[in-house]
Protein backbone atom coordinates (compact mmCIF):
# COMPACT_ATOMS: atom_id res chain seq x y z
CA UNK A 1 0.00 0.00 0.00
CA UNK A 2 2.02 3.43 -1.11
CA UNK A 3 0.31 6.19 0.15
CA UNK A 4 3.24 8.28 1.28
CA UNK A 5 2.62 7.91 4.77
CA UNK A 6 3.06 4.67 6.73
CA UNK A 7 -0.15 2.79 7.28
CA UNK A 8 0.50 1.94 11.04
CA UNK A 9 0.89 6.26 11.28
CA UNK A 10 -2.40 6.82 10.98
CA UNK A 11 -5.03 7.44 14.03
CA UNK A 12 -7.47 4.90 13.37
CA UNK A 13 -4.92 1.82 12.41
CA UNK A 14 -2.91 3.27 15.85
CA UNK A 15 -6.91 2.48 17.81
CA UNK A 16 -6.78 -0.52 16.19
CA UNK A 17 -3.70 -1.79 16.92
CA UNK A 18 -3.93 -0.75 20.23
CA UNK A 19 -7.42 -2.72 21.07
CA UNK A 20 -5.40 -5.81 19.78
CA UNK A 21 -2.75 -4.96 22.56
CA UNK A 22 -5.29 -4.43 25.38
CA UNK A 23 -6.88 -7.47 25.11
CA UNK A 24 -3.46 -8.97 24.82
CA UNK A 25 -2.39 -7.69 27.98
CA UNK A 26 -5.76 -8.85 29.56
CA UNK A 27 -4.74 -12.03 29.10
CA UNK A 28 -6.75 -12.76 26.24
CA UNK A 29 -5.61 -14.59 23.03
CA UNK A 30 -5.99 -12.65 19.86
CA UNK A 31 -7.12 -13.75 16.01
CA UNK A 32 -6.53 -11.48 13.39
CA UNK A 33 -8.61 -11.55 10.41
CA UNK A 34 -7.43 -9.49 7.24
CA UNK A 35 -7.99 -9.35 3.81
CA UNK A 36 -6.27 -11.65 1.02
CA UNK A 37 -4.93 -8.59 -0.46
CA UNK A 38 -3.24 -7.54 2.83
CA UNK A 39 -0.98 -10.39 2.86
CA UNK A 40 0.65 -10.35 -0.63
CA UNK A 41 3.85 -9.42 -1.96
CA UNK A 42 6.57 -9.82 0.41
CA UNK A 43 6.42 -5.86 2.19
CA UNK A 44 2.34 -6.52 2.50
CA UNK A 45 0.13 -5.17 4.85
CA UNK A 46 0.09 -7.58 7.08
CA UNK A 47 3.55 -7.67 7.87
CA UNK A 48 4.02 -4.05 8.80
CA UNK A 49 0.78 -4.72 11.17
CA UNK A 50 2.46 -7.70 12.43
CA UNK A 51 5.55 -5.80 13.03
CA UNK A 52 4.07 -2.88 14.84
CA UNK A 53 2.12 -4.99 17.27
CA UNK A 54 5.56 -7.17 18.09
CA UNK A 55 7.00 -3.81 18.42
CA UNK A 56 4.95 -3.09 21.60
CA UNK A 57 4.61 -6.33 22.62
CA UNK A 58 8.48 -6.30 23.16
CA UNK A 59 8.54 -9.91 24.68
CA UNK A 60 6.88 -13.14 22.39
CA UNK A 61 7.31 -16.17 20.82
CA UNK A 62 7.56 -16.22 16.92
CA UNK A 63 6.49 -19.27 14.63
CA UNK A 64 8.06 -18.49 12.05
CA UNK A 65 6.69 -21.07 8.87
CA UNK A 66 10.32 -21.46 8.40
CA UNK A 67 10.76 -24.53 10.96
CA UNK A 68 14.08 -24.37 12.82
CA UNK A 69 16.31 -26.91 12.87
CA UNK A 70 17.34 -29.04 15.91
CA UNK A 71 20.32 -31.82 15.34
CA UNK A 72 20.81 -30.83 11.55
CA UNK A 73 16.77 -32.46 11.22
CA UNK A 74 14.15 -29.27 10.69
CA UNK A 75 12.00 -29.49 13.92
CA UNK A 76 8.57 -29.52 11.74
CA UNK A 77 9.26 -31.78 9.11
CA UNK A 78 6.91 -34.68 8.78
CA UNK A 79 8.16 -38.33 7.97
CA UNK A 80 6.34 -39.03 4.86
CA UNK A 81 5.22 -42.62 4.33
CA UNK A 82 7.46 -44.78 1.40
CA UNK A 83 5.63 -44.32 -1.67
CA UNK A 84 4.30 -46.98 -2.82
CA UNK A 85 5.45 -48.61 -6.55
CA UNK A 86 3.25 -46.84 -9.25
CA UNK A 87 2.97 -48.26 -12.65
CA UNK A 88 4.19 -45.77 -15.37
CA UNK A 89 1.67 -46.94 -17.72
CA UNK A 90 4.40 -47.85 -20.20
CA UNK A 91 4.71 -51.56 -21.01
CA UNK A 92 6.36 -53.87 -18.29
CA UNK A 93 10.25 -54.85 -19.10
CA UNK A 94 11.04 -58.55 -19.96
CA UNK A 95 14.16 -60.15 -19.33
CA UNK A 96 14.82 -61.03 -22.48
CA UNK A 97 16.23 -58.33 -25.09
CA UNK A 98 14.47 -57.75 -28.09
CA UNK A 99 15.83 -54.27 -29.04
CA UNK A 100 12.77 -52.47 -27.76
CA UNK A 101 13.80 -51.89 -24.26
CA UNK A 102 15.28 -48.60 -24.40
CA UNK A 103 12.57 -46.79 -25.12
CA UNK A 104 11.84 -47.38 -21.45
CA UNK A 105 14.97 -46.84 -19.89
CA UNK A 106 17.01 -43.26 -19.44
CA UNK A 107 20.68 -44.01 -18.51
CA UNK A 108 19.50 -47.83 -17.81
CA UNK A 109 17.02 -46.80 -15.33
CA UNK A 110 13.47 -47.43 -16.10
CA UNK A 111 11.22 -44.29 -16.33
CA UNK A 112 8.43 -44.15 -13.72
CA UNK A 113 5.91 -41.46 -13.38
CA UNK A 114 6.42 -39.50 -9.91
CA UNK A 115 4.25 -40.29 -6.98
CA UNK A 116 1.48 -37.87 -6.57
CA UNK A 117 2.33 -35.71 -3.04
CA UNK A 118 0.68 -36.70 -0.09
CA UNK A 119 -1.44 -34.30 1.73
CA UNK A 120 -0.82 -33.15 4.71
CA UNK A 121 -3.58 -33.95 7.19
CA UNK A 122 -4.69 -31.31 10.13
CA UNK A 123 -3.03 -33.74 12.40
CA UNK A 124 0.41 -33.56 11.14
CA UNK A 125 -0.06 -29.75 10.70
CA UNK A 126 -0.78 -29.46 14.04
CA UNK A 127 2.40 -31.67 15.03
CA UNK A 128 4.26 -29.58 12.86
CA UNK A 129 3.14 -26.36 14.83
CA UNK A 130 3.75 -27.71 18.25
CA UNK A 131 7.33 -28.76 17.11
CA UNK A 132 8.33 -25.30 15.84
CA UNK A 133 6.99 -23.93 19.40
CA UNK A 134 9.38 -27.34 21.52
CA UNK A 135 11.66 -25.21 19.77
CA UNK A 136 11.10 -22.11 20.99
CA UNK A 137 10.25 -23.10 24.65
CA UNK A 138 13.23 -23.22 27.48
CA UNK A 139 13.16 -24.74 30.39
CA UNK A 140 13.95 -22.87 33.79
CA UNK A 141 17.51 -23.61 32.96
CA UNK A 142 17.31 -22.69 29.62
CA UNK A 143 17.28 -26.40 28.28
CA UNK A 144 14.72 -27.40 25.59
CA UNK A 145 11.33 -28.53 26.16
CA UNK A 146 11.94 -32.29 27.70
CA UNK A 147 11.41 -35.22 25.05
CA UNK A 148 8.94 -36.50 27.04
CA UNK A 149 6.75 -33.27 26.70
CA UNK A 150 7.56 -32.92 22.72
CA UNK A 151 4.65 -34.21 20.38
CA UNK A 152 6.77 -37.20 18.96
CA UNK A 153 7.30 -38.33 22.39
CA UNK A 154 5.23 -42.12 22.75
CA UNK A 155 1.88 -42.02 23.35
CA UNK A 156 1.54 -38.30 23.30
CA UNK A 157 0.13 -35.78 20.60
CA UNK A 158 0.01 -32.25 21.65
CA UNK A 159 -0.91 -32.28 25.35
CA UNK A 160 2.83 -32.45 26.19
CA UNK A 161 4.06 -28.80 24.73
CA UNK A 162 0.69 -27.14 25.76
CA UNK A 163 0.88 -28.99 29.34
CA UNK A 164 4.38 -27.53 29.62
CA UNK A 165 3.14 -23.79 28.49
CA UNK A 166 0.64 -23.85 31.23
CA UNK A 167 3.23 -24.95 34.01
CA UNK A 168 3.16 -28.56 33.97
CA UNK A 169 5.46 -30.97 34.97
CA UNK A 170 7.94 -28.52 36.80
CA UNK A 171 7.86 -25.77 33.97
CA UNK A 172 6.86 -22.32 34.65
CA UNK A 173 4.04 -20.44 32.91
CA UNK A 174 4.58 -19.38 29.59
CA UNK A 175 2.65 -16.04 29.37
CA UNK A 176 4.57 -14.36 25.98
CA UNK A 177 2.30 -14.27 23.68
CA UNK A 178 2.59 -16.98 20.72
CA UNK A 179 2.86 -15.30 17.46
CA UNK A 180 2.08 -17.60 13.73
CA UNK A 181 1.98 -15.78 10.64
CA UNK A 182 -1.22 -18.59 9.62
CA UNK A 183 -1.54 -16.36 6.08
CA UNK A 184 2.37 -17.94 5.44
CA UNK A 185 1.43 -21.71 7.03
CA UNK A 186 0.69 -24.56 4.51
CA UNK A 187 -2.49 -25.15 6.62
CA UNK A 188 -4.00 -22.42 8.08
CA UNK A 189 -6.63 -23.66 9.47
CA UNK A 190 -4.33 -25.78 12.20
CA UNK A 191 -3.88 -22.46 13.98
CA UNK A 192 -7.33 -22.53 14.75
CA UNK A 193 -6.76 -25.91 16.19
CA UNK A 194 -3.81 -25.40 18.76
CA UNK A 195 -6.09 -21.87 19.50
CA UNK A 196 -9.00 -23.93 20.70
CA UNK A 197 -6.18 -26.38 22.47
CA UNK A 198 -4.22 -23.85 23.93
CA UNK A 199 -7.60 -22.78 25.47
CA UNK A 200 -8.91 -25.74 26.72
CA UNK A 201 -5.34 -26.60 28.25
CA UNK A 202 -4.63 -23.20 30.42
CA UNK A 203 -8.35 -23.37 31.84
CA UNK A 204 -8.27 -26.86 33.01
CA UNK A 205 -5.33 -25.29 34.93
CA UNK A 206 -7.14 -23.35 36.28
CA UNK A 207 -5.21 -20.20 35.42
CA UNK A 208 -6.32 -16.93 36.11
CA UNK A 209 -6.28 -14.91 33.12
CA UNK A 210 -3.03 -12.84 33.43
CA UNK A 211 -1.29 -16.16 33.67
CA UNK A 212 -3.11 -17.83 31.09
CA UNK A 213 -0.43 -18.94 28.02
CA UNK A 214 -2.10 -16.51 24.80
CA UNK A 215 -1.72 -16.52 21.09
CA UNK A 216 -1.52 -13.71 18.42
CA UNK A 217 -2.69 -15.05 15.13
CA UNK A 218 -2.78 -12.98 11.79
CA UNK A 219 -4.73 -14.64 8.82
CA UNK A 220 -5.95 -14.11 6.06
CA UNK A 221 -9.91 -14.85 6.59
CA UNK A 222 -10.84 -16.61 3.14
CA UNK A 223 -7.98 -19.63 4.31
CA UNK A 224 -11.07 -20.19 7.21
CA UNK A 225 -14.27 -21.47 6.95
CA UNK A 226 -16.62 -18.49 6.58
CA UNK A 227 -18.96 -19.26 10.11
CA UNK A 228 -15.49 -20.15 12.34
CA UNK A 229 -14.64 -16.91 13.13
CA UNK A 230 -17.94 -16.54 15.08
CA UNK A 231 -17.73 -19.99 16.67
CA UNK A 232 -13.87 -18.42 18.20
CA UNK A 233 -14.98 -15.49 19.71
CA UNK A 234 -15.06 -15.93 23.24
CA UNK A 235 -14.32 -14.70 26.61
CA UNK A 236 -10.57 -15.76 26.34
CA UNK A 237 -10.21 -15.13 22.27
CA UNK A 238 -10.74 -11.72 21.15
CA UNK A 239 -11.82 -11.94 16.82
CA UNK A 240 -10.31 -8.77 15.46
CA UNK A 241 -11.54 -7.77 11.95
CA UNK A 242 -9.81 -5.45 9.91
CA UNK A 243 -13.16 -3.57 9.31
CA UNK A 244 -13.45 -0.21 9.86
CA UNK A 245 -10.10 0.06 10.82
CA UNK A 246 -9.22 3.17 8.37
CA UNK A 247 -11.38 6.55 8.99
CA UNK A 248 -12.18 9.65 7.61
CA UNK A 249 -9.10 10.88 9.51
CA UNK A 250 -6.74 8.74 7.87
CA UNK A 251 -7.86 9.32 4.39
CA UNK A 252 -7.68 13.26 5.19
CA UNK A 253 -4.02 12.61 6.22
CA UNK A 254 -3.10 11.02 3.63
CA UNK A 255 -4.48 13.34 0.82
CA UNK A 256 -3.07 16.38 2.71
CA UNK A 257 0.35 14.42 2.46
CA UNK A 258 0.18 14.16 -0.63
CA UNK A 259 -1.49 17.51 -1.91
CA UNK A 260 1.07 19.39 -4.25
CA UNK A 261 2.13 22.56 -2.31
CA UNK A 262 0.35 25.63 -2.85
CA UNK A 263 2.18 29.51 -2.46
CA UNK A 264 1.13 31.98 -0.48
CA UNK A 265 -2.24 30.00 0.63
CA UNK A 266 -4.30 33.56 1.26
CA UNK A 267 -7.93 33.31 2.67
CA UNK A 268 -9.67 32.01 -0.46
CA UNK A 269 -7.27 29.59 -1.58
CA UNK A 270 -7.23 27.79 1.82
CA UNK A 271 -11.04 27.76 1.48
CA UNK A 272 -10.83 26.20 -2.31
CA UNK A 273 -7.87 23.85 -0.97
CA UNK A 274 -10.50 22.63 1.98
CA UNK A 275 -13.26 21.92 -0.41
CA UNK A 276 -10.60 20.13 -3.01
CA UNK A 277 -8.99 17.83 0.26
CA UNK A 278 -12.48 17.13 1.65
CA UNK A 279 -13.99 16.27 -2.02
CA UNK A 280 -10.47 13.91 -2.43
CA UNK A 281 -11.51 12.50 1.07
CA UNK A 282 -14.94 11.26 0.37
CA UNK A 283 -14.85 10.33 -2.71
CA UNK A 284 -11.95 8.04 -2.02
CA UNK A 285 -13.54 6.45 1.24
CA UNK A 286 -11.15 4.11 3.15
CA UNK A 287 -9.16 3.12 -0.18
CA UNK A 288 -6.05 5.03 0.51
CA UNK A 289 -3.90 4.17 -2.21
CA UNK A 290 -6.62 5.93 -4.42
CA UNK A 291 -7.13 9.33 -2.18
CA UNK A 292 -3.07 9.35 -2.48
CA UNK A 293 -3.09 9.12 -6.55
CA UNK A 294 -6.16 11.30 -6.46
CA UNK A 295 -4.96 14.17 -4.46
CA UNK A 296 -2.67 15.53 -7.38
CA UNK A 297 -6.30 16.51 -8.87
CA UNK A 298 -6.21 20.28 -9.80
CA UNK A 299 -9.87 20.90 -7.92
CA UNK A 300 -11.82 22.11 -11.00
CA UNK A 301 -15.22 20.00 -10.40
CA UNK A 302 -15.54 19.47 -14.38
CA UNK A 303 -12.07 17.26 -14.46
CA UNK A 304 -12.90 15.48 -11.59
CA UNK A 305 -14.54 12.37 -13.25
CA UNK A 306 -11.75 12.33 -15.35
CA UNK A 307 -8.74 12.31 -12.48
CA UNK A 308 -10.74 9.42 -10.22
CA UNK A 309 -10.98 7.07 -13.04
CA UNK A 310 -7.22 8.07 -13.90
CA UNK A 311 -6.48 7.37 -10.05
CA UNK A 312 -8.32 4.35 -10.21
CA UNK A 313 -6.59 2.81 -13.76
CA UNK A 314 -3.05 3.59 -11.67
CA UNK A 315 -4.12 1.61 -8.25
CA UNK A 316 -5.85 -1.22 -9.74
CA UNK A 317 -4.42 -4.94 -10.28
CA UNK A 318 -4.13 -5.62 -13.63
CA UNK A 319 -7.53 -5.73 -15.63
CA UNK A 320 -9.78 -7.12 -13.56
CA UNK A 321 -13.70 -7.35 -14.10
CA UNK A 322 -15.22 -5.89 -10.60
CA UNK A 323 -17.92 -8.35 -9.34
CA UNK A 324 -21.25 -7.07 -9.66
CA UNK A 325 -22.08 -4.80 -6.27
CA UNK A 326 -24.77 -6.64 -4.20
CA UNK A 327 -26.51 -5.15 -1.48
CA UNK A 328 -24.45 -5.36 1.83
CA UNK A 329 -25.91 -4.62 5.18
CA UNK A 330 -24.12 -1.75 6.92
CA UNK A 331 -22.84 -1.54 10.64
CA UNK A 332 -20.95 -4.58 12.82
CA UNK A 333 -17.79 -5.41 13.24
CA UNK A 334 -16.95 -7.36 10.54
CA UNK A 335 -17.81 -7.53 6.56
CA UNK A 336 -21.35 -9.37 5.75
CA UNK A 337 -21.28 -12.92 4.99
CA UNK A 338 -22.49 -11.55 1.45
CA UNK A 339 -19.35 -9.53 0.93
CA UNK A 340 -16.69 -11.77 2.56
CA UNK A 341 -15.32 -12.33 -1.17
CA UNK A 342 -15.64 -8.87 -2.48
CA UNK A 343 -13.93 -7.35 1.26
CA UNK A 344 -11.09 -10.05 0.58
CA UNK A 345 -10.26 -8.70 -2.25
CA UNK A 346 -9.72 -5.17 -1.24
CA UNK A 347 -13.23 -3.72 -2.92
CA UNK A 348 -15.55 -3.03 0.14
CA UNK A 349 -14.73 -1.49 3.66
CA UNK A 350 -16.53 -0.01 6.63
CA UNK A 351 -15.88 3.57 6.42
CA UNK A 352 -17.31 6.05 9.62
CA UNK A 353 -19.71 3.55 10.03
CA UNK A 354 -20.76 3.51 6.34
CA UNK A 355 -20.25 0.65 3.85
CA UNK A 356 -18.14 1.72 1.35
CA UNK A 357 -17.39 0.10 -2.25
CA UNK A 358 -14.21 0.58 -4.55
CA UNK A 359 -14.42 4.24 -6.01
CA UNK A 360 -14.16 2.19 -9.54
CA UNK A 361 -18.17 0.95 -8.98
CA UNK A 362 -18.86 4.84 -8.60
CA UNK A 363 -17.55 5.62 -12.16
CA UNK A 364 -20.11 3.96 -13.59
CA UNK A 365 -22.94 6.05 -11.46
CA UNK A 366 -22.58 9.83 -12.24
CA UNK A 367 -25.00 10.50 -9.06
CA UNK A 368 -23.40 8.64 -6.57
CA UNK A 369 -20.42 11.45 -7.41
CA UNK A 370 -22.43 13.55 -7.65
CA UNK A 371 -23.41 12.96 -4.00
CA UNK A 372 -19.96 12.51 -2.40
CA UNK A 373 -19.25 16.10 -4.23
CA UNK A 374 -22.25 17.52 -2.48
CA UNK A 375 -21.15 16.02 0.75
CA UNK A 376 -17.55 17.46 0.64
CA UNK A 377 -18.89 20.86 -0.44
CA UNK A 378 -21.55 20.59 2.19
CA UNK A 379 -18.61 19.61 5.02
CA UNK A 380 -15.97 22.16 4.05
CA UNK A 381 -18.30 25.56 3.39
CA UNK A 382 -21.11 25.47 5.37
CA UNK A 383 -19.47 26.34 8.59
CA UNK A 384 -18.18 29.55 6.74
CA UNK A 385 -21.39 30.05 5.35
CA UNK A 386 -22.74 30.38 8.21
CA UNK A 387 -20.61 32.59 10.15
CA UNK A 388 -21.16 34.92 6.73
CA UNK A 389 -24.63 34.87 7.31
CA UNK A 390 -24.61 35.75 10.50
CA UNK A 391 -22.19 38.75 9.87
CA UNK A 392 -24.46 40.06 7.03
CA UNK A 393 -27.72 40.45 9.81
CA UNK A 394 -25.81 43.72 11.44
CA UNK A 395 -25.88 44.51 7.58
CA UNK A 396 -30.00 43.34 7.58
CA UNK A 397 -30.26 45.70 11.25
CA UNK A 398 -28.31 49.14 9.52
CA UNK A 399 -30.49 48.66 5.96
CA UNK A 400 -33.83 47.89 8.14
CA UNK A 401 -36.65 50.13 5.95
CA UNK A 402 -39.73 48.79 9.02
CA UNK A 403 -39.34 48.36 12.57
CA UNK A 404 -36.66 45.68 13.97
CA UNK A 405 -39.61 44.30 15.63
CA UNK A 406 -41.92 44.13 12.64
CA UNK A 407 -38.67 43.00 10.61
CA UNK A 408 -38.56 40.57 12.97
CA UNK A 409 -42.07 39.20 13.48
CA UNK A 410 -42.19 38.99 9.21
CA UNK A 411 -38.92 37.33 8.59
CA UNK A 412 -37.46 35.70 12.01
CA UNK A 413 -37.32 32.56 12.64
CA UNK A 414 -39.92 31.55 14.95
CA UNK A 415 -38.49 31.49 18.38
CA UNK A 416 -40.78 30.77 21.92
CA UNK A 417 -39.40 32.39 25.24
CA UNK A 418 -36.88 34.07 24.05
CA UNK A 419 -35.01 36.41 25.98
CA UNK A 420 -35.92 40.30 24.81
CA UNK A 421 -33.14 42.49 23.64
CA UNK A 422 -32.19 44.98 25.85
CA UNK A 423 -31.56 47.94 23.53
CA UNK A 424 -35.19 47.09 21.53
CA UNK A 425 -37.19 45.73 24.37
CA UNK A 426 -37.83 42.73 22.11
CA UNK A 427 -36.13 39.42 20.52
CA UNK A 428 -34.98 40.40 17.68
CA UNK A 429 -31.68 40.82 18.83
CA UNK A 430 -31.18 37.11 19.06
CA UNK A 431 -33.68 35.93 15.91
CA UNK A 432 -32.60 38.23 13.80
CA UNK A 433 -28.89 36.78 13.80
CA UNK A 434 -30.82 33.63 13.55
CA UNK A 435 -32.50 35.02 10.24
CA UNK A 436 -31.98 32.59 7.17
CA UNK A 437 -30.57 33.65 3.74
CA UNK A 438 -33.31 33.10 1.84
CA UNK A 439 -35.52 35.58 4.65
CA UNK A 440 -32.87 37.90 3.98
CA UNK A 441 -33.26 37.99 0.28
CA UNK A 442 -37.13 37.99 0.56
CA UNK A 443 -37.18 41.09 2.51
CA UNK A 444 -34.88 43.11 0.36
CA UNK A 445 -37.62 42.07 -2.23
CA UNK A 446 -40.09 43.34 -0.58
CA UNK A 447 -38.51 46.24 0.00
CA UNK A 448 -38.02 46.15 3.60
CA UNK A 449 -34.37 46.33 3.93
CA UNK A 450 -32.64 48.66 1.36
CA UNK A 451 -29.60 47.20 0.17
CA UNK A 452 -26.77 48.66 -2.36
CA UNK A 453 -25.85 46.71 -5.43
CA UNK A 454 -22.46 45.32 -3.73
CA UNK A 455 -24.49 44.15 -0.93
CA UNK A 456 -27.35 42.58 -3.41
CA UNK A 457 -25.04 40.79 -5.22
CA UNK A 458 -23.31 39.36 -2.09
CA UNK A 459 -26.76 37.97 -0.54
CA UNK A 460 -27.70 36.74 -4.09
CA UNK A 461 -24.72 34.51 -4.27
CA UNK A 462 -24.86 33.38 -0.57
CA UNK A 463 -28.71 32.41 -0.74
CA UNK A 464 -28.13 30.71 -3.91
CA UNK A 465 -25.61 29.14 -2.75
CA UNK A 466 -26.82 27.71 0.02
CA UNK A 467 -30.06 27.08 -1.53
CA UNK A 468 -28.31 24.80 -3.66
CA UNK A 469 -26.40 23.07 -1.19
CA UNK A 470 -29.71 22.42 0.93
CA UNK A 471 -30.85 20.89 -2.22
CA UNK A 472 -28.02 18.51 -2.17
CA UNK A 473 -26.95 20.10 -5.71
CA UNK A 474 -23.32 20.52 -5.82
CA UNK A 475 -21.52 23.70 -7.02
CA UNK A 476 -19.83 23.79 -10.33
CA UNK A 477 -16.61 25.55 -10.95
CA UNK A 478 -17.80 28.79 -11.68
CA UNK A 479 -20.57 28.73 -8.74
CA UNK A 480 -17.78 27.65 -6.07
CA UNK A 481 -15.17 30.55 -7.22
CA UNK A 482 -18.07 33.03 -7.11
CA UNK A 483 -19.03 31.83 -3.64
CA UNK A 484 -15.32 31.48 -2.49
CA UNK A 485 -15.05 35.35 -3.26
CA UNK A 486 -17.88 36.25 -1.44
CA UNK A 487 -17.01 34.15 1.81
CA UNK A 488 -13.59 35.94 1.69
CA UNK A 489 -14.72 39.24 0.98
């Protein structure tokens, strides 16, 4: 993921992270579910997760699928039974020669088709797992795990190594946490196994839970059965979904990052550089590798369509075809069963509580940009709208052509209780800076305020504006310069 800024930076990847470490420290054993596209490539996603979360762990145990090796034998490997003799499907050899029998000989040995590899059953996955952790584990002396407590040992399978991480037989406690990349393991799914193990084992000894031995698992969630990660979630394993993790914060970080620079950056151009960063923002949702290609846009709304499907062509894979967009219930903690595919691959995400698709679906639905314009527009000049508007009533009180009271009564909002103005002996002091654009612009009308053509033209543009933008009608390029001068006149 290049976005310019590192992903485990941001403020809502730092929350995340640091609800996996709380429950870590609570004694609690930890599952990490990401998507596919999180673990490829060897710099992925996953790994700098991985790597901040060891970072404040400090102390652990790492399972690396890279076995280590004890007495020049690697501690996971798995005896494989003798393959059996497998006919070639050539013709057998005779003893006798009648010319023929080269073709079925290279270098005088006779050509047999290889064995098919045997699979490796959850079993012997499991085995495999527990024999990387003998190897971690010391003793108090620092000797290995005993043989007798090792998963070859006679008559034992895995109680021996998870018997000696809860204390037995003389050991002492293991409470580091136990760390397996399951995204790298041949058999992911055996993590799940020495989980539910590793469970069972520290509460039949009756440990309380800051004793308890814990795990720290990061996988990839389509290597799982889609309902398991339900069935794990438990007092003692916390299911951590990387849903939701990204937020409007940390796509406003990155596009700001990654904004060219502007000169001088005088009222209005910090107001048109707001609107352009918060249009980049939501249109670009929790994808940051798109909000980073799309902030070089220029901010002129009628290239816009034109630089997201730009940023888009640059970030995708290859050509893909995008899956057709189902509907996907919003809210939880975790991507719909529906969208489990479509999340995996790095298409849908749970944005400020919103479910958000792949800004390539919205190229193909001019309203839904539409929309997302409106909203940025909406988020970055209202407040300044409104503090104009409430500046220009001192200009509605000096051009007053009726009573404040009467001015009041016709084009206030309606108010009960309120407190009277001391200077009038009435309200108007407080509903008149209450007093809406478009009452404004009605009463100069009718005549009731007197403004000057400088004035008129300002109110025009405000009320239009934010008639518009009540509308949910986004400003085009000449609209938003016009209002930009206004708001910074």
């Amino acid at each position: 993921m290049t976005t310019s800024v590192p992903l485990t930076t941001l403020p809502g990847v730092r929350g995340w992270l640091r609800r996996i470490h709380e429950d870590l420290r609570a004694g609690r054993s930890c599952y990490l579910l990401l998507p596919r596209a999180q673990t490829l490539g060897p710099d992925c996603v996953a790994d700098a997760l991985l790597s901040e979360l060891l970072h404040e762990v400090g102390d652990f145990i790492l399972l690396s699928a890279d076995a280590p090796v004890r007495d020049g034998v690697p501690a996971c490997a798995v005896t494989a039974r003798p393959a059996a003799p497998h006919w070639s499907g050539l013709a057998p050899l005779l003893d006798y020669d009648d010319g023929m029998s080269g073709f079925g000989v290279v270098n005088g040995t006779a050509v047999r088709a290889p064995a098919p590899a045997r699979p490796v059953t959850p079993a012997e996955s499991l085995a495999e797992l527990l024999d990387r952790l003998a190897g971690q584990l010391t003793g108090p002396a620092g000797a290995l795990v005993p043989p007798g407590h090792g998963t070859r040992a006679a008559g034992s399978s895995t109680d021996g190594v998870l018997a000696w991480l809860a204390g037995g037989a003389g050991g002492r406690t293991e409470t580091r946490p136990i760390v397996i990349e399951a995204w790298r393991e041949k058999t992911p799914s055996a993590t799940v196994s020495f989980l539910r193990q590793l469970v069972a084992t520290a509460k039949e000894a009756g440990l309380p839970p800051l004793r308890r031995p814990r795990a720290l698992i990061v996988a990839a969630a389509e290597d799982l059965p889609a309902d398991l990660p339900d069935q794990l979630a438990r007092d003692e394993i916390a299911v951590h979904w990387w849903w939701g993790a990204v937020g409007r914060l940390d796509t406003a970080t990155v596009v700001a990052v990654n904004r060219p620079p502007t000169t001088g950056m005088v009222g209005r151009q910090q107001l048109l550089e707001a609107v352009v960063q918060a249009t980049v923002t939501e249109l670009s949702g929790p994808f940051l590798e798109v909000a980073a290609e799309l902030a070089g846009w220029d901010g002129n709304p009628e290239t816009l369509l034109e630089a997201l499907r730009r940023a888009v062509s640059k970030t995708a894979e290859g050509d893909a075809v995008l899956p057709d967009r189902g509907d996907c219930p919003a809210g939880g903690n975790r991507p719909a069963q529906l969208a489990l595919l479509a999340w995996s691959g790095g298409l849908i995400d749970s944005w400020d509580g919103r479910v958000r698709w792949h800004p390539a679906y919205d190229l193909a639905d001019p309203r839904t940009i539409s929309t997302r314009v409106w909203l940025a527009q909406h988020h970055a000049l209202l407040p300044r709208l409104d503090e104009v508007r409430e500046d220009f009533t001192d200009v509605v009180r000096r051009r007053a052509r009726i009573p404040l009271a009467r001015l009041d009564e016709k084009y206030g909002p309606r108010s009960f209780g309120a407190p009277t103005d001391p200077a009038t002996g009435s309200g108007t002091g407080r509903t008149l800076t209450a007093m809406e654009l478009g009452s404004m612009w009605g009463a100069n009308l009718n005549g009731h305020i007197a403004l000057n053509e400088v004035e008129r033209r300002r109110l025009r543009v405000l009320w239009q504006s934010r008639n518009r933008l009540a509308h949910r009608i986004p400003l085009d390029a000449a609209q938003l310069h016009q209002l930009i001068t206004e708001l910074n006149a």
